[in-house]
C-alpha atoms as a PDB file:
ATOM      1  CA  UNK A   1      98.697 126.955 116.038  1.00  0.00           C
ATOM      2  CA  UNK A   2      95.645 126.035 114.486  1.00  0.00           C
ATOM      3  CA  UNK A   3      96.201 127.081 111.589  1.00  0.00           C
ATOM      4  CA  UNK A   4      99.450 125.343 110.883  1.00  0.00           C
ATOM      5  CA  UNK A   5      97.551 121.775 111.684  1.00  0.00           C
ATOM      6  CA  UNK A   6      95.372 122.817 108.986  1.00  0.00           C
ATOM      7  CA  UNK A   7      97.802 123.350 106.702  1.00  0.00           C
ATOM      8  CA  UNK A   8      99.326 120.284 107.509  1.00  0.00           C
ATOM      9  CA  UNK A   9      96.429 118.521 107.227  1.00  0.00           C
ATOM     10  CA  UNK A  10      95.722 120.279 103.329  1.00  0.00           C
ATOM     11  CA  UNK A  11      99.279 119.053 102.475  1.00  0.00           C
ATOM     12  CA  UNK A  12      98.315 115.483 103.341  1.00  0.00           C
ATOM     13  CA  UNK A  13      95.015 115.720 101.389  1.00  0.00           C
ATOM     14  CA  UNK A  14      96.702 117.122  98.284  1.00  0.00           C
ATOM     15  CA  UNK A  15      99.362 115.011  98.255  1.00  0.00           C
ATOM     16  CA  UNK A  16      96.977 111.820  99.038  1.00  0.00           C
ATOM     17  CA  UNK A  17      95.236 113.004  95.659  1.00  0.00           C
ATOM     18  CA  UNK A  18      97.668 113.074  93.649  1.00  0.00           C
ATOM     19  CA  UNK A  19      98.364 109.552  94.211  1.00  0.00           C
ATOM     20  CA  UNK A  20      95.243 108.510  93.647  1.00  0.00           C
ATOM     21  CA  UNK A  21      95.195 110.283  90.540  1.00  0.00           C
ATOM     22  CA  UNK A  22      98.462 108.830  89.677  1.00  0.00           C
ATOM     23  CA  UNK A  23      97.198 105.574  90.455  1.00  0.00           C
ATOM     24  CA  UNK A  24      93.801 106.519  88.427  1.00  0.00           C
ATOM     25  CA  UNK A  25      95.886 107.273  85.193  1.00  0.00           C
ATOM     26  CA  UNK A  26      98.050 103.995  85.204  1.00  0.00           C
ATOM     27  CA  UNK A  27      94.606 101.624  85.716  1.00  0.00           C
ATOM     28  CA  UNK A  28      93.156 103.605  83.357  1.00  0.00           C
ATOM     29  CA  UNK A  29      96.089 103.201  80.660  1.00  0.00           C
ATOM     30  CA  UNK A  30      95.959  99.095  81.366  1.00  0.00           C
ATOM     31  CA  UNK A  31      92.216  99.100  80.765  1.00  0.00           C
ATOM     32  CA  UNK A  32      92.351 101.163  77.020  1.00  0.00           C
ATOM     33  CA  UNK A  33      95.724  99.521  76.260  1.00  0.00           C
ATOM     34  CA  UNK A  34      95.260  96.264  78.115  1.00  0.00           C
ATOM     35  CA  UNK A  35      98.417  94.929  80.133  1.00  0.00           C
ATOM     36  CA  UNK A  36     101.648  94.833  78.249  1.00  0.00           C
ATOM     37  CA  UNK A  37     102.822  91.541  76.872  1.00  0.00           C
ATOM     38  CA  UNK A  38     105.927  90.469  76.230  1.00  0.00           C
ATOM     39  CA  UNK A  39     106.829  88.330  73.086  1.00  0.00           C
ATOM     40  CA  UNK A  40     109.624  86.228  72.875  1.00  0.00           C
ATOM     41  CA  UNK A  41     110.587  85.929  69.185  1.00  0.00           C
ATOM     42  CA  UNK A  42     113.483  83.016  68.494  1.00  0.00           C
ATOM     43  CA  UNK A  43     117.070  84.140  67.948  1.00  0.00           C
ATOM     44  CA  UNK A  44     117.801  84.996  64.681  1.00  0.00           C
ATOM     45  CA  UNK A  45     120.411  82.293  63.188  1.00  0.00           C
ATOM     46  CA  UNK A  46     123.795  83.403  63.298  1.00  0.00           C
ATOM     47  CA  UNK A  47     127.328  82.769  61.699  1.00  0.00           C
ATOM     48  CA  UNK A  48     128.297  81.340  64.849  1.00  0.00           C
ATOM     49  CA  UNK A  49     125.629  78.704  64.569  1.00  0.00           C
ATOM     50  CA  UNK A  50     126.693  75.252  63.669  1.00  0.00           C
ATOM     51  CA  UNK A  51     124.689  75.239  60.650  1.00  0.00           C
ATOM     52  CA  UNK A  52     127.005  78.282  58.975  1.00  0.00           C
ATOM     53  CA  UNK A  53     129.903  76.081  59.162  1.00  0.00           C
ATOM     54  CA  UNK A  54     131.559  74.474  56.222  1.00  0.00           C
ATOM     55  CA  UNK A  55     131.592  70.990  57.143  1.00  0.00           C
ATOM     56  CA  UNK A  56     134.071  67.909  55.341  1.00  0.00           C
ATOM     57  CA  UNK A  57     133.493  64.175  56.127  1.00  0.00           C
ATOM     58  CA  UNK A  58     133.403  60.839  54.799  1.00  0.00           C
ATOM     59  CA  UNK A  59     130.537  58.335  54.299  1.00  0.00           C
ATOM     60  CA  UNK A  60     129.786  54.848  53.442  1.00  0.00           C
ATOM     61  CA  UNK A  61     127.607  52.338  53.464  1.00  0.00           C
ATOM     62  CA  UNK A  62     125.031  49.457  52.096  1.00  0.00           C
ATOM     63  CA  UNK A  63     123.412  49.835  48.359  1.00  0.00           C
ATOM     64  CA  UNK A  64     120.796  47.532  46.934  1.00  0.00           C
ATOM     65  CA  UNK A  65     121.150  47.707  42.890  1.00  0.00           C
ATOM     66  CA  UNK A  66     119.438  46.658  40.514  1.00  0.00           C
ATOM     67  CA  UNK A  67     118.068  47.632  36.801  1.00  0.00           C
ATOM     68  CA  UNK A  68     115.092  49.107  35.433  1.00  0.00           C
ATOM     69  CA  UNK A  69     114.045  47.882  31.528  1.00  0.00           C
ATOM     70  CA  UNK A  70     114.157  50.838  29.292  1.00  0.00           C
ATOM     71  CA  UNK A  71     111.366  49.630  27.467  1.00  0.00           C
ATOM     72  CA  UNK A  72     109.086  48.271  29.583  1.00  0.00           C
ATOM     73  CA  UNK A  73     108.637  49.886  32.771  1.00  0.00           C
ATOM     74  CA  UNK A  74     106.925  46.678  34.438  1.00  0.00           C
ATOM     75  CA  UNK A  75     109.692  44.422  33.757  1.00  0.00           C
ATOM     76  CA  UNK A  76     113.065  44.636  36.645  1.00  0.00           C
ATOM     77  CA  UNK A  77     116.023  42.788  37.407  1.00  0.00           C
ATOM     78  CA  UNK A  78     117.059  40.749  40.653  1.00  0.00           C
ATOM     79  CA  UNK A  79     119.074  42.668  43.105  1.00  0.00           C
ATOM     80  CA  UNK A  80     122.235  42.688  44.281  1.00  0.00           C
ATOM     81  CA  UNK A  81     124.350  43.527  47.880  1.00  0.00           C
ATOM     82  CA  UNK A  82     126.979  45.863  47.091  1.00  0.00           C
ATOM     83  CA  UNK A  83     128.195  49.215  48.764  1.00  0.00           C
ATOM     84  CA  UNK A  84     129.491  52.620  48.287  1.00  0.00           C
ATOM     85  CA  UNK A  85     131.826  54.901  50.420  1.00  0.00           C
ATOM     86  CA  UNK A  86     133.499  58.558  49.956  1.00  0.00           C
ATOM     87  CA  UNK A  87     134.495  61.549  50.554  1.00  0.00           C
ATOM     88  CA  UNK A  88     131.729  64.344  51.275  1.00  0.00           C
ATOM     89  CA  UNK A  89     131.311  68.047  51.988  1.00  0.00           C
ATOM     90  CA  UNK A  90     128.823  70.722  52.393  1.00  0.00           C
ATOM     91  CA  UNK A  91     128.980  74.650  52.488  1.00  0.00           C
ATOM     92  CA  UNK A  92     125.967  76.809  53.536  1.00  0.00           C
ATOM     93  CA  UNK A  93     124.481  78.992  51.522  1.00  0.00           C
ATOM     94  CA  UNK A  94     121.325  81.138  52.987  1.00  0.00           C
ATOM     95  CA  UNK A  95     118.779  78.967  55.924  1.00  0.00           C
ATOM     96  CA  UNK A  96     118.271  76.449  55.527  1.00  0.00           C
ATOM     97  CA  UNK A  97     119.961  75.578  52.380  1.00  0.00           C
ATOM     98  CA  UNK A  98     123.283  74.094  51.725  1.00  0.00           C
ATOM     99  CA  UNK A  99     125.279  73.010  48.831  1.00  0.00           C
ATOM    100  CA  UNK A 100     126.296  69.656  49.222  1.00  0.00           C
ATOM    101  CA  UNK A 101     128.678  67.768  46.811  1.00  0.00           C
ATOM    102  CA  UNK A 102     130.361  64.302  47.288  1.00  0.00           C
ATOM    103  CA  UNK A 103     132.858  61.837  45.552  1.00  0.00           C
ATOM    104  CA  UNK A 104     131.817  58.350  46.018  1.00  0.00           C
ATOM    105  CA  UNK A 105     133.139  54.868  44.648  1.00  0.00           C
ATOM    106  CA  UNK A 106     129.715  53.043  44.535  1.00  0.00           C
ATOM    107  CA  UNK A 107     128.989  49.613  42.780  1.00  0.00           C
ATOM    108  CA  UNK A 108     125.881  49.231  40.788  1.00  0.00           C
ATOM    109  CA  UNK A 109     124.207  46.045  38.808  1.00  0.00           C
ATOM    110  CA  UNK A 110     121.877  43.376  38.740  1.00  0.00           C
ATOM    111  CA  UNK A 111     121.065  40.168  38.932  1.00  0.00           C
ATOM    112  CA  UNK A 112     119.049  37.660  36.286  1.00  0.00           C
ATOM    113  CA  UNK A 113     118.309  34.150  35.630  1.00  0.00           C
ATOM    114  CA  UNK A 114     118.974  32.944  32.204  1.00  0.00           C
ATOM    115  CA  UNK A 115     119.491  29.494  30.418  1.00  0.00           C
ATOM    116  CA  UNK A 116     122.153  29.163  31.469  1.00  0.00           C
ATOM    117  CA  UNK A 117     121.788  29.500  35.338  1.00  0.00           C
ATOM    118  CA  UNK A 118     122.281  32.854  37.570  1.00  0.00           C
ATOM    119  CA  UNK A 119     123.078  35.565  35.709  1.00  0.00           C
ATOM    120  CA  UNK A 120     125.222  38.753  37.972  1.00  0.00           C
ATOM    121  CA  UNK A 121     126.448  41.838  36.905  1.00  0.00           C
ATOM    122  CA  UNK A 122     128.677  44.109  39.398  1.00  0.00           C
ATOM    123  CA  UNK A 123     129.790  47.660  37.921  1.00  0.00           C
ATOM    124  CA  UNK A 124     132.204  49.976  39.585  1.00  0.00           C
ATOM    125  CA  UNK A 125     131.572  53.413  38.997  1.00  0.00           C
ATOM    126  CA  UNK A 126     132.715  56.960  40.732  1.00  0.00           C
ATOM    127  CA  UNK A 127     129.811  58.742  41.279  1.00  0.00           C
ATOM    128  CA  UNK A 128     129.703  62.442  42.158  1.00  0.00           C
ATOM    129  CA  UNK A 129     126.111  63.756  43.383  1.00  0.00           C
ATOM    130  CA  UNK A 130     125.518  67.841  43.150  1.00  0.00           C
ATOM    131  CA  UNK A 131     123.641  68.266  45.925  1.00  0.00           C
ATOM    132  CA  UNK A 132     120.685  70.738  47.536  1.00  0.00           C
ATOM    133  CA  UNK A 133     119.970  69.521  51.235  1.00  0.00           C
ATOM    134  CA  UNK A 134     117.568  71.253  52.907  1.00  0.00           C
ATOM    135  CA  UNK A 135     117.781  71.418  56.910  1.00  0.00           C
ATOM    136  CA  UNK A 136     114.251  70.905  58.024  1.00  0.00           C
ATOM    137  CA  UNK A 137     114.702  70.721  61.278  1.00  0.00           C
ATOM    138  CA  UNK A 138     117.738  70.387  63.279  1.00  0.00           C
ATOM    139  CA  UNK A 139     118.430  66.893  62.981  1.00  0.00           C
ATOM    140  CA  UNK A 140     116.874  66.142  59.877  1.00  0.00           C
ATOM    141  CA  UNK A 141     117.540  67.004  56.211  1.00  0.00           C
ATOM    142  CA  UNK A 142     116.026  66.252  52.379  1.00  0.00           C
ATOM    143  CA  UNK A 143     118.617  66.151  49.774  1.00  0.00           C
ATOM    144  CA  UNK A 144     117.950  66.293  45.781  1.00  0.00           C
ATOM    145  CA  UNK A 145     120.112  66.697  42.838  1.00  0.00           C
ATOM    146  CA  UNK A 146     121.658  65.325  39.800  1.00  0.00           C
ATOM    147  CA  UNK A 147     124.527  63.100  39.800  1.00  0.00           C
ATOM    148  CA  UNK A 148     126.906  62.322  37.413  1.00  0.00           C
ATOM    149  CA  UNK A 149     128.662  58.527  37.377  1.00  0.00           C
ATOM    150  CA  UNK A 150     131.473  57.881  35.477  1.00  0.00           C
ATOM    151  CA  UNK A 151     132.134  53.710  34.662  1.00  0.00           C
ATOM    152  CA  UNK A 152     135.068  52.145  35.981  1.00  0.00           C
ATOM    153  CA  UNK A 153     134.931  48.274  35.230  1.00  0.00           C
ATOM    154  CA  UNK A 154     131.780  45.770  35.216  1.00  0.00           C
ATOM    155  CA  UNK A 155     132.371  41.803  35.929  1.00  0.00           C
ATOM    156  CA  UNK A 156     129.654  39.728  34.473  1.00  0.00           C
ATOM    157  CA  UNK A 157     129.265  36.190  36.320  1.00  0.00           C
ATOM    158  CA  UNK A 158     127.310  33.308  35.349  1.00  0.00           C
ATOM    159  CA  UNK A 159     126.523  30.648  37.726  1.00  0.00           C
ATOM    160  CA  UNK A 160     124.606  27.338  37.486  1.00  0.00           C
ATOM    161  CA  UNK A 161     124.270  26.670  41.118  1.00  0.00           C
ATOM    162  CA  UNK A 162     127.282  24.102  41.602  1.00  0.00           C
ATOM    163  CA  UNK A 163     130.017  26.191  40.032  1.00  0.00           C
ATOM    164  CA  UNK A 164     130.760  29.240  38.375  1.00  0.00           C
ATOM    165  CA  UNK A 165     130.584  28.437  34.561  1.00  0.00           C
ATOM    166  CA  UNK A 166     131.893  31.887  33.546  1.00  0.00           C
ATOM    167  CA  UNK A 167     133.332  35.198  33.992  1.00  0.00           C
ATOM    168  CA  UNK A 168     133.688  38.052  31.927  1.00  0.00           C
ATOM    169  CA  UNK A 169     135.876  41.044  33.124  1.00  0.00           C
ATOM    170  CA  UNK A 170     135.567  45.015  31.446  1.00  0.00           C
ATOM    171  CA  UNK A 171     137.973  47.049  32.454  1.00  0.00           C
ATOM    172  CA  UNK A 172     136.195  50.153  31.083  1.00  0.00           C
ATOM    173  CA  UNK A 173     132.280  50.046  30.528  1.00  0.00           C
ATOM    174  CA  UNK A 174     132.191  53.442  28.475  1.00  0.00           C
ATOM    175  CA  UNK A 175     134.075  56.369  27.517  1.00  0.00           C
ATOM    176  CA  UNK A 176     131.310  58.884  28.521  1.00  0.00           C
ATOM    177  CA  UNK A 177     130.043  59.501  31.400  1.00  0.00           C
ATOM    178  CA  UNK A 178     126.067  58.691  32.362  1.00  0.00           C
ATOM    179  CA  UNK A 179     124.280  61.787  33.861  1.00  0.00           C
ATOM    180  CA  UNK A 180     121.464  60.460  37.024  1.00  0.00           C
ATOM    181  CA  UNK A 181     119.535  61.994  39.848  1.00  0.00           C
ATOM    182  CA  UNK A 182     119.709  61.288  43.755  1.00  0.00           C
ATOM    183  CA  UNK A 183     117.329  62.041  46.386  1.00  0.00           C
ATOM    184  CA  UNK A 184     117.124  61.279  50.211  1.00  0.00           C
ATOM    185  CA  UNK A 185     116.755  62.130  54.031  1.00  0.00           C
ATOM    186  CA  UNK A 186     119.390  62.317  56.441  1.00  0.00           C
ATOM    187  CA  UNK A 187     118.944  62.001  60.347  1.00  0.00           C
ATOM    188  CA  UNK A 188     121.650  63.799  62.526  1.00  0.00           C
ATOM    189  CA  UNK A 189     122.574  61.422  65.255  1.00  0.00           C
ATOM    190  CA  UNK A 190     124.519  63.991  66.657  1.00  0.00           C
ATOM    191  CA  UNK A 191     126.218  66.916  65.287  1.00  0.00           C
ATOM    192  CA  UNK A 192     128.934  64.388  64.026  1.00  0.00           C
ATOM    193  CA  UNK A 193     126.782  61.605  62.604  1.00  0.00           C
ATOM    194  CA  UNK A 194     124.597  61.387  60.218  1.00  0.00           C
ATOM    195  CA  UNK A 195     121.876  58.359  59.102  1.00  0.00           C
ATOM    196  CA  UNK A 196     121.458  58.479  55.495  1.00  0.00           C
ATOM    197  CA  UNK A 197     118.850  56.724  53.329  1.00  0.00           C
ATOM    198  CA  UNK A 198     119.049  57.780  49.441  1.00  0.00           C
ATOM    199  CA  UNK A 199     118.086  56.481  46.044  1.00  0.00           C
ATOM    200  CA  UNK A 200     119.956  57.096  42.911  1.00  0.00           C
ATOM    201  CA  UNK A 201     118.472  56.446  39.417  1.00  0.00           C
ATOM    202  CA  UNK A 202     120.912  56.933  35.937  1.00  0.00           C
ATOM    203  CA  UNK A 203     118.867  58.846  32.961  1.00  0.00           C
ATOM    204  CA  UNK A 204     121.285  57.045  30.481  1.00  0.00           C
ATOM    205  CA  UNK A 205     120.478  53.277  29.433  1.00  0.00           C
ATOM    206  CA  UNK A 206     123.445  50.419  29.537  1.00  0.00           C
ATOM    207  CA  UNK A 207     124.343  50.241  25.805  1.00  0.00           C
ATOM    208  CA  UNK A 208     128.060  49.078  25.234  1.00  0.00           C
ATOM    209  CA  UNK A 209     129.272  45.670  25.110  1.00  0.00           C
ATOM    210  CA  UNK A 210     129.985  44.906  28.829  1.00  0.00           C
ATOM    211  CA  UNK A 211     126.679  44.928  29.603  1.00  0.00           C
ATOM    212  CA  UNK A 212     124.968  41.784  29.388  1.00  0.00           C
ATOM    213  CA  UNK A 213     121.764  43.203  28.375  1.00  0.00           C
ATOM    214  CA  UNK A 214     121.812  46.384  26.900  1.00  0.00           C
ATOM    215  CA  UNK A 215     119.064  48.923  27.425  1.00  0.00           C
ATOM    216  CA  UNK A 216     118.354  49.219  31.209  1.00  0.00           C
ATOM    217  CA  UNK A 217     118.732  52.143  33.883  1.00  0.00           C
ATOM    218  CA  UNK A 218     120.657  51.132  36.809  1.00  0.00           C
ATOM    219  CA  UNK A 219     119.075  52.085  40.207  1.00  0.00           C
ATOM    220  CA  UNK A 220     120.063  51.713  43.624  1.00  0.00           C
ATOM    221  CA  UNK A 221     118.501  51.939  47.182  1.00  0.00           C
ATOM    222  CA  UNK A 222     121.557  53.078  50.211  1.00  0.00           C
ATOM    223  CA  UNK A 223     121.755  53.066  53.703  1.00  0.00           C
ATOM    224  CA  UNK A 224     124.880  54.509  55.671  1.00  0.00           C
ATOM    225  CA  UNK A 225     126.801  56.337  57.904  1.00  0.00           C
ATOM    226  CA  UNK A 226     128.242  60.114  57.061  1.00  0.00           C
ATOM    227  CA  UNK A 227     130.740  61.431  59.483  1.00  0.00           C
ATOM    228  CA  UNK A 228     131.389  65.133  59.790  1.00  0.00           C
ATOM    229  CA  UNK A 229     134.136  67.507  60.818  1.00  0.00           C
ATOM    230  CA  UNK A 230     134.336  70.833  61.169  1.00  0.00           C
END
């Protein structure tokens, strides 16, 4: 009898050591090893993401024109309130760059006194920007690029401040096309909406005979509203 108490009590002792050296071993792993962290790492971006999605949409707004002297750099033009609006699109590419082109009927010009009172010019151009926009975060974006304009009619208007004196009408301001650059920001109101702010600057100088003035760069400040659909 006693000697099955005793071996009783040996099974309790050996098994009572082995959990203490179980125990022993795991502290002794999370001191050399240290506890085990866990990193979250973000999600990587999918297709399914709204950013992988060819989007279409149209966009308009305000422009503030005016002209830049080709030959001297610290001389510029009044400017004028006109607008622009079109058709827009943009197709990913690899994060977070997309290709962004756009069709736009904008107005451009200037405005000047002269002798002979208050001198406006208003051009109508289609302008079609070729686009980079870079998502820098998800509801903003910086957009570069060249664009090329091509001239659809420019109305020169003199005024003398009681009545207009004169007007001259072009129907066509150049058989070539003039070859710019664009650049800009874009805040995503939501993932329909877009606030855009973007300046556009022509390489080529105004040099045919509907121009008043020949030898400036037309330049333009815009504020508007894209909207986008999927």
């Amino acid at each position: 009898m006693g000697y099955i108490k005793h071996k009783n009590v040996m099974k309790k002792l050996l098994y009572l050591a082995i959990c203490l050296l179980f125990a022993g071993s795991v502290s002794a792993q999370g001191y050399y090893y240290g506890p085990r962290r866990v990193v979250r790492r973000p999600p990587p971006h999918r297709k399914t993401d709204d950013f992988y999605k060819v989007k279409f949409g149209i966009a308009g707004g305000l422009t503030l024109a005016d002209a830049v002297n080709a030959y001297n750099p610290n001389y510029s033009t009044g400017t004028i309130a006109a607008f622009h609006v079109g058709l827009t699109m943009e197709v990913p590419l690899i994060y977070p760059l997309s290709f962004a082109p756009e069709v736009l009927f904008s107005q451009k010009g200037y405005a000047a006194q002269t002798a002979d009172g208050n001198f406006t010019q208003r051009s109508n151009f289609i302008d079609v920007p070729l686009l980079a926009k870079f998502r820098i975060s998800p509801n903003f974006n910086f957009v570069i690029g060249p664009q090329i304009s091509f001239p659809i009619s420019t109305t020169n208007t003199y005024d003398n401040g009681f009545t207009q004196t004169a007007q001259q009408n072009y129907s066509t301001t150049s058989d070539r096309t003039v070859v710019g650059s664009v650049v800009g920001i874009g805040f995503d109101i939501n993932p329909n909406v877009e606030l855009r702010f973007r300046y556009t600057y022509d390489f080529q100088e105004t040099n045919d005979n509907s121009y008043y003035v020949p030898g400036y760069h037309n330049e333009s400040f815009q504020i508007g509203l894209g909207f986008k659909f999927q």
